[in-house]
Each structure stands twice: as structure tokens, then as C-alpha cells.
Protein backbone atom coordinates (compact mmCIF):
# COMPACT_ATOMS: atom_id res chain seq x y z
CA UNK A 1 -17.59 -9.66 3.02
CA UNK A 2 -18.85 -12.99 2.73
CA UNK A 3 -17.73 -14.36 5.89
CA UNK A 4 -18.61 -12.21 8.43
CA UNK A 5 -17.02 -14.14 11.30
CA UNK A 6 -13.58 -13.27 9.79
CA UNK A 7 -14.52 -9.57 9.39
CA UNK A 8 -12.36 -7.59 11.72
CA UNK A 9 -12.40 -4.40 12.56
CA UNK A 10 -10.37 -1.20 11.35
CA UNK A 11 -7.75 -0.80 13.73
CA UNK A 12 -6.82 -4.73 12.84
CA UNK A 13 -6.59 -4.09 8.81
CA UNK A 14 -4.05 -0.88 9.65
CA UNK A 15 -2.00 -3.04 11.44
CA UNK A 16 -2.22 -6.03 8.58
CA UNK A 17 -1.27 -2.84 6.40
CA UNK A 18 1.35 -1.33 8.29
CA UNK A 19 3.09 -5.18 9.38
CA UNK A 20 2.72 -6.89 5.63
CA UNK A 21 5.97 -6.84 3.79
CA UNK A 22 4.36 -5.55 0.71
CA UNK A 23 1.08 -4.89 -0.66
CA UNK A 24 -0.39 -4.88 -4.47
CA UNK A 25 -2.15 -1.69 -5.87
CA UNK A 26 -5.08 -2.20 -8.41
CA UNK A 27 -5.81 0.59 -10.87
CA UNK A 28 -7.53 -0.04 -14.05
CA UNK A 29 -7.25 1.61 -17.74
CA UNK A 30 -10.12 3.47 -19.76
CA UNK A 31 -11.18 0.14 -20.61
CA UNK A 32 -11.93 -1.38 -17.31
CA UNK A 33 -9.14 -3.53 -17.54
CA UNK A 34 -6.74 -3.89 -14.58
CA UNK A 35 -3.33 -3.65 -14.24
CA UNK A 36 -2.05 -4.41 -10.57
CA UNK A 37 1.60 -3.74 -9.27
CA UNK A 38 3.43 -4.67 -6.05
CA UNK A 39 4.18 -1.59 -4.07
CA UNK A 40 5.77 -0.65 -0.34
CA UNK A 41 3.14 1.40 1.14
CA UNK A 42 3.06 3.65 4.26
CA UNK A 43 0.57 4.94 6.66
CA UNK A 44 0.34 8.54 7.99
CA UNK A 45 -2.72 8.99 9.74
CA UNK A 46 -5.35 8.03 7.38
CA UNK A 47 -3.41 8.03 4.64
CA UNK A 48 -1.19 5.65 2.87
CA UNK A 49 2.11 6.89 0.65
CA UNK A 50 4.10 5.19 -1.67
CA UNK A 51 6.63 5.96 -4.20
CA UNK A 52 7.27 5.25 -8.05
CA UNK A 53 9.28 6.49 -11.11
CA UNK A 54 8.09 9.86 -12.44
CA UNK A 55 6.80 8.09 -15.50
CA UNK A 56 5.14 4.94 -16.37
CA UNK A 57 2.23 3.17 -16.54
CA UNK A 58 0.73 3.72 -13.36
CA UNK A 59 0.95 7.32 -13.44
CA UNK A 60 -0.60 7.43 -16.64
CA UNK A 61 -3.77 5.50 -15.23
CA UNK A 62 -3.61 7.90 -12.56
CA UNK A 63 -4.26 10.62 -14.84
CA UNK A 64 -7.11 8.86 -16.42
CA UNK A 65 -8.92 7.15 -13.29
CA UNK A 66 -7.66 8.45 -9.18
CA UNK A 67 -9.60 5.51 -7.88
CA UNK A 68 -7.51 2.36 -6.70
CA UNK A 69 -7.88 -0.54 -4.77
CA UNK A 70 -4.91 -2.35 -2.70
CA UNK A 71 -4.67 -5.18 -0.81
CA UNK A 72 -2.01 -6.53 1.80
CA UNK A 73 -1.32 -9.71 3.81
CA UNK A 74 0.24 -9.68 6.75
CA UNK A 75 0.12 -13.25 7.70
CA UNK A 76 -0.33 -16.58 5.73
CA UNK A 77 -0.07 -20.38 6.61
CA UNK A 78 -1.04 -23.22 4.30
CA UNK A 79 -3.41 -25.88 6.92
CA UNK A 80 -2.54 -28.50 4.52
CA UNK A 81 -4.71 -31.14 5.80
CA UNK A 82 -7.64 -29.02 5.52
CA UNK A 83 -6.69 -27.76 2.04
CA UNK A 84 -7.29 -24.25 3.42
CA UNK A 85 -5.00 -21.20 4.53
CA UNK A 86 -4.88 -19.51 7.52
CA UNK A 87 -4.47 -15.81 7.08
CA UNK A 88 -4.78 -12.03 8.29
CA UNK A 89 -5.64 -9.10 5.15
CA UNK A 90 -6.82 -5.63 4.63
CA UNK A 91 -8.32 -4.14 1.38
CA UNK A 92 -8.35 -0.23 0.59
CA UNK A 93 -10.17 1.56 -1.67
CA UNK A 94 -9.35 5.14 -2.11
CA UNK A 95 -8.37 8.26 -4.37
CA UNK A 96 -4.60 8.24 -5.28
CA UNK A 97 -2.93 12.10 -5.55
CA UNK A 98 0.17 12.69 -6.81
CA UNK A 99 2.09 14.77 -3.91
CA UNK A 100 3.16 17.80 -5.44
CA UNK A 101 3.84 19.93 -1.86
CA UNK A 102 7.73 19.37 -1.04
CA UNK A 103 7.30 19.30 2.81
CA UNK A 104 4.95 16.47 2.34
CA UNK A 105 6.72 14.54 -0.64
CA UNK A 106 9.70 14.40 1.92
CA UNK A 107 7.89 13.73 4.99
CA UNK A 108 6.89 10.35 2.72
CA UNK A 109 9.48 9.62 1.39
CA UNK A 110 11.08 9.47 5.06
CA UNK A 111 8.40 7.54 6.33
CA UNK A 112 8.56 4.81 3.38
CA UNK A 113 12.93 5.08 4.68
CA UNK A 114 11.81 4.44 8.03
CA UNK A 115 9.79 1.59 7.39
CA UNK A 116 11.79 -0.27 4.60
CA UNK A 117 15.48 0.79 5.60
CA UNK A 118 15.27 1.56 9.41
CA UNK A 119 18.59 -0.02 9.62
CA UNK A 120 20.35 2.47 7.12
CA UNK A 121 18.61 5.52 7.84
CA UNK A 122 22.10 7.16 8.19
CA UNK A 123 22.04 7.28 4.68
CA UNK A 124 18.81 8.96 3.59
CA UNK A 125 19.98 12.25 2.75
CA UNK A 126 22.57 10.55 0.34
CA UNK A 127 19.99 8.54 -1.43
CA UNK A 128 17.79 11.90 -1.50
CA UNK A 129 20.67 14.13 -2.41
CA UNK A 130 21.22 11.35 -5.12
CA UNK A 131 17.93 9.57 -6.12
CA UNK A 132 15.22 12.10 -4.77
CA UNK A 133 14.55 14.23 -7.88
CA UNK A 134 13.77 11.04 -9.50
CA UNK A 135 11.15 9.52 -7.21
CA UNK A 136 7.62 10.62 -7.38
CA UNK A 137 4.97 10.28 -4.26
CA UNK A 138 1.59 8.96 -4.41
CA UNK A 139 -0.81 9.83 -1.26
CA UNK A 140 -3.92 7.28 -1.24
CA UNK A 141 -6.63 8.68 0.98
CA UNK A 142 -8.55 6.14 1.93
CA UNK A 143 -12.30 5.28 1.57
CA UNK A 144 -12.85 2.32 2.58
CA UNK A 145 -11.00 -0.13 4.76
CA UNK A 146 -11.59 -3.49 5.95
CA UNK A 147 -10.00 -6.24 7.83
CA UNK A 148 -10.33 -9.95 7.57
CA UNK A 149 -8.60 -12.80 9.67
CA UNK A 150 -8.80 -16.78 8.35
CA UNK A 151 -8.64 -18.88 11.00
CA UNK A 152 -8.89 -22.48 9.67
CA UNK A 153 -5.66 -23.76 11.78
């Protein structure tokens, strides 16, 4: 990191990771080139989960290249008259697995519920019972993990 006064430490990037809204997984293809997607991540211990179709482009990277990158922002504010932002981010690099034990797959799939839908939890064992088959679960174990907070307010 460039700017080491904004480097934070690891307990402040889970908490960027587990309070942004959404974060955006980087993969890239046989080629080098990247292809990045928005996703809705969870943390479970040191991991992160997050769920997708059973087919598509990011599982096919997947099978190619496990490594990944994702980053998340849990804060932002333009500081207009200082043509800056003011801001709080983590970045991950890890291994992405495709979770193929049912206990766990569930477990993540509850978690991701829990955070995204706490209000309509009632209703998870519908949406399993009815969309479940069709979702698959990606565990990232995480590498690397850092934390940076913009102050320029």
C-alpha cells in the first residue's frame, strides 16, 4: 500500500467486508484478462462464501485459475472541495473452492440469508425447498487481507 497512514489493520478490513453492501470479485481467464462481477459475500471465520448459478462464466474460470481477488467498500463520501473521497476498503486475495460438502453448502447459504434477508428469514426453507438445488457455493479462503481508511474530510 502506497499510503501507509491509511493502512489499517485486519480486524478493520473484516468489518469493511462484513458492513459493505456488496463487494466485486476479480478472477481472470487463461489469458490474463479479467473479468470482475459484483457479488454478496459472507464471512465465517476466515473464510468468505458466496453464491452463484451452477453454470457460467465464473465457474468456468474457476476451473481454469482458483486464485481471486475481491474488493469491498464499506464507506464512501465525495470531499468535493478537495476533489478527493473519503473512504473505508478491504482487498482479499485468496483460493476460491467450490463447496461440494452439503452441511457446509447450507450452513452458507444460511449465513448469506442471514445477512442479505434477516428480515424474511421465515422463509428460507421455502426458497431452499424451491431455489436450493439451483444455487452453487463458493468458499474463498483467504490469503491476504488488508484494510485501508481515506480520511481527506
Amino acid at each position: 500500500m502506497r499510503k501507509k497512514k491509511w493502512e489499517r489493520d485486519r480486524a478493520f478490513a473484516w468489518d469493511v467486508l462484513e458492513h459493505a453492501p456488496y463487494a466485486v470479485l476479480a478472477l481472470a481467464d487463461e489469458t490474463g484478462a479479467p473479468y470482475c462481477i459484483p457479488v454478496s459475500p459472507v464471512r465465517d471465520g476466515e473464510h468468505l462464501y458466496l453464491h452463484c448459478a451452477r453454470a457460467g462464466l465464473k465457474l468456468e474460470l474457476l476451473e481454469k485459475n482458483r486464485k481471486v481477488s475481491m474488493t469491498a467498500v464499506s464507506y464512501c463520501k465525495t470531499v468535493s472541495e478537495k476533489y478527493t473521497m473519503s473512504y473505508a476498503s478491504a482487498v482479499v486475495r485468496g483460493t476460491a473452492q467450490i463447496v461440494t460438502e452439503e452441511a457446509e453448502r447450507n450452513r452458507a447459504l444460511r449465513r448469506i440469508s442471514e445477512r442479505y434477508s434477516a428480515q424474511d428469514l421465515d422463509k428460507f426453507e421455502a426458497m431452499m425447498e424451491q431455489y436450493g438445488k439451483a444455487a452453487q457455493v463458493l468458499r474463498i479462503d483467504v490469503e491476504e487481507l488488508t484494510g485501508k481508511e481515506a480520511l481527506n474530510g
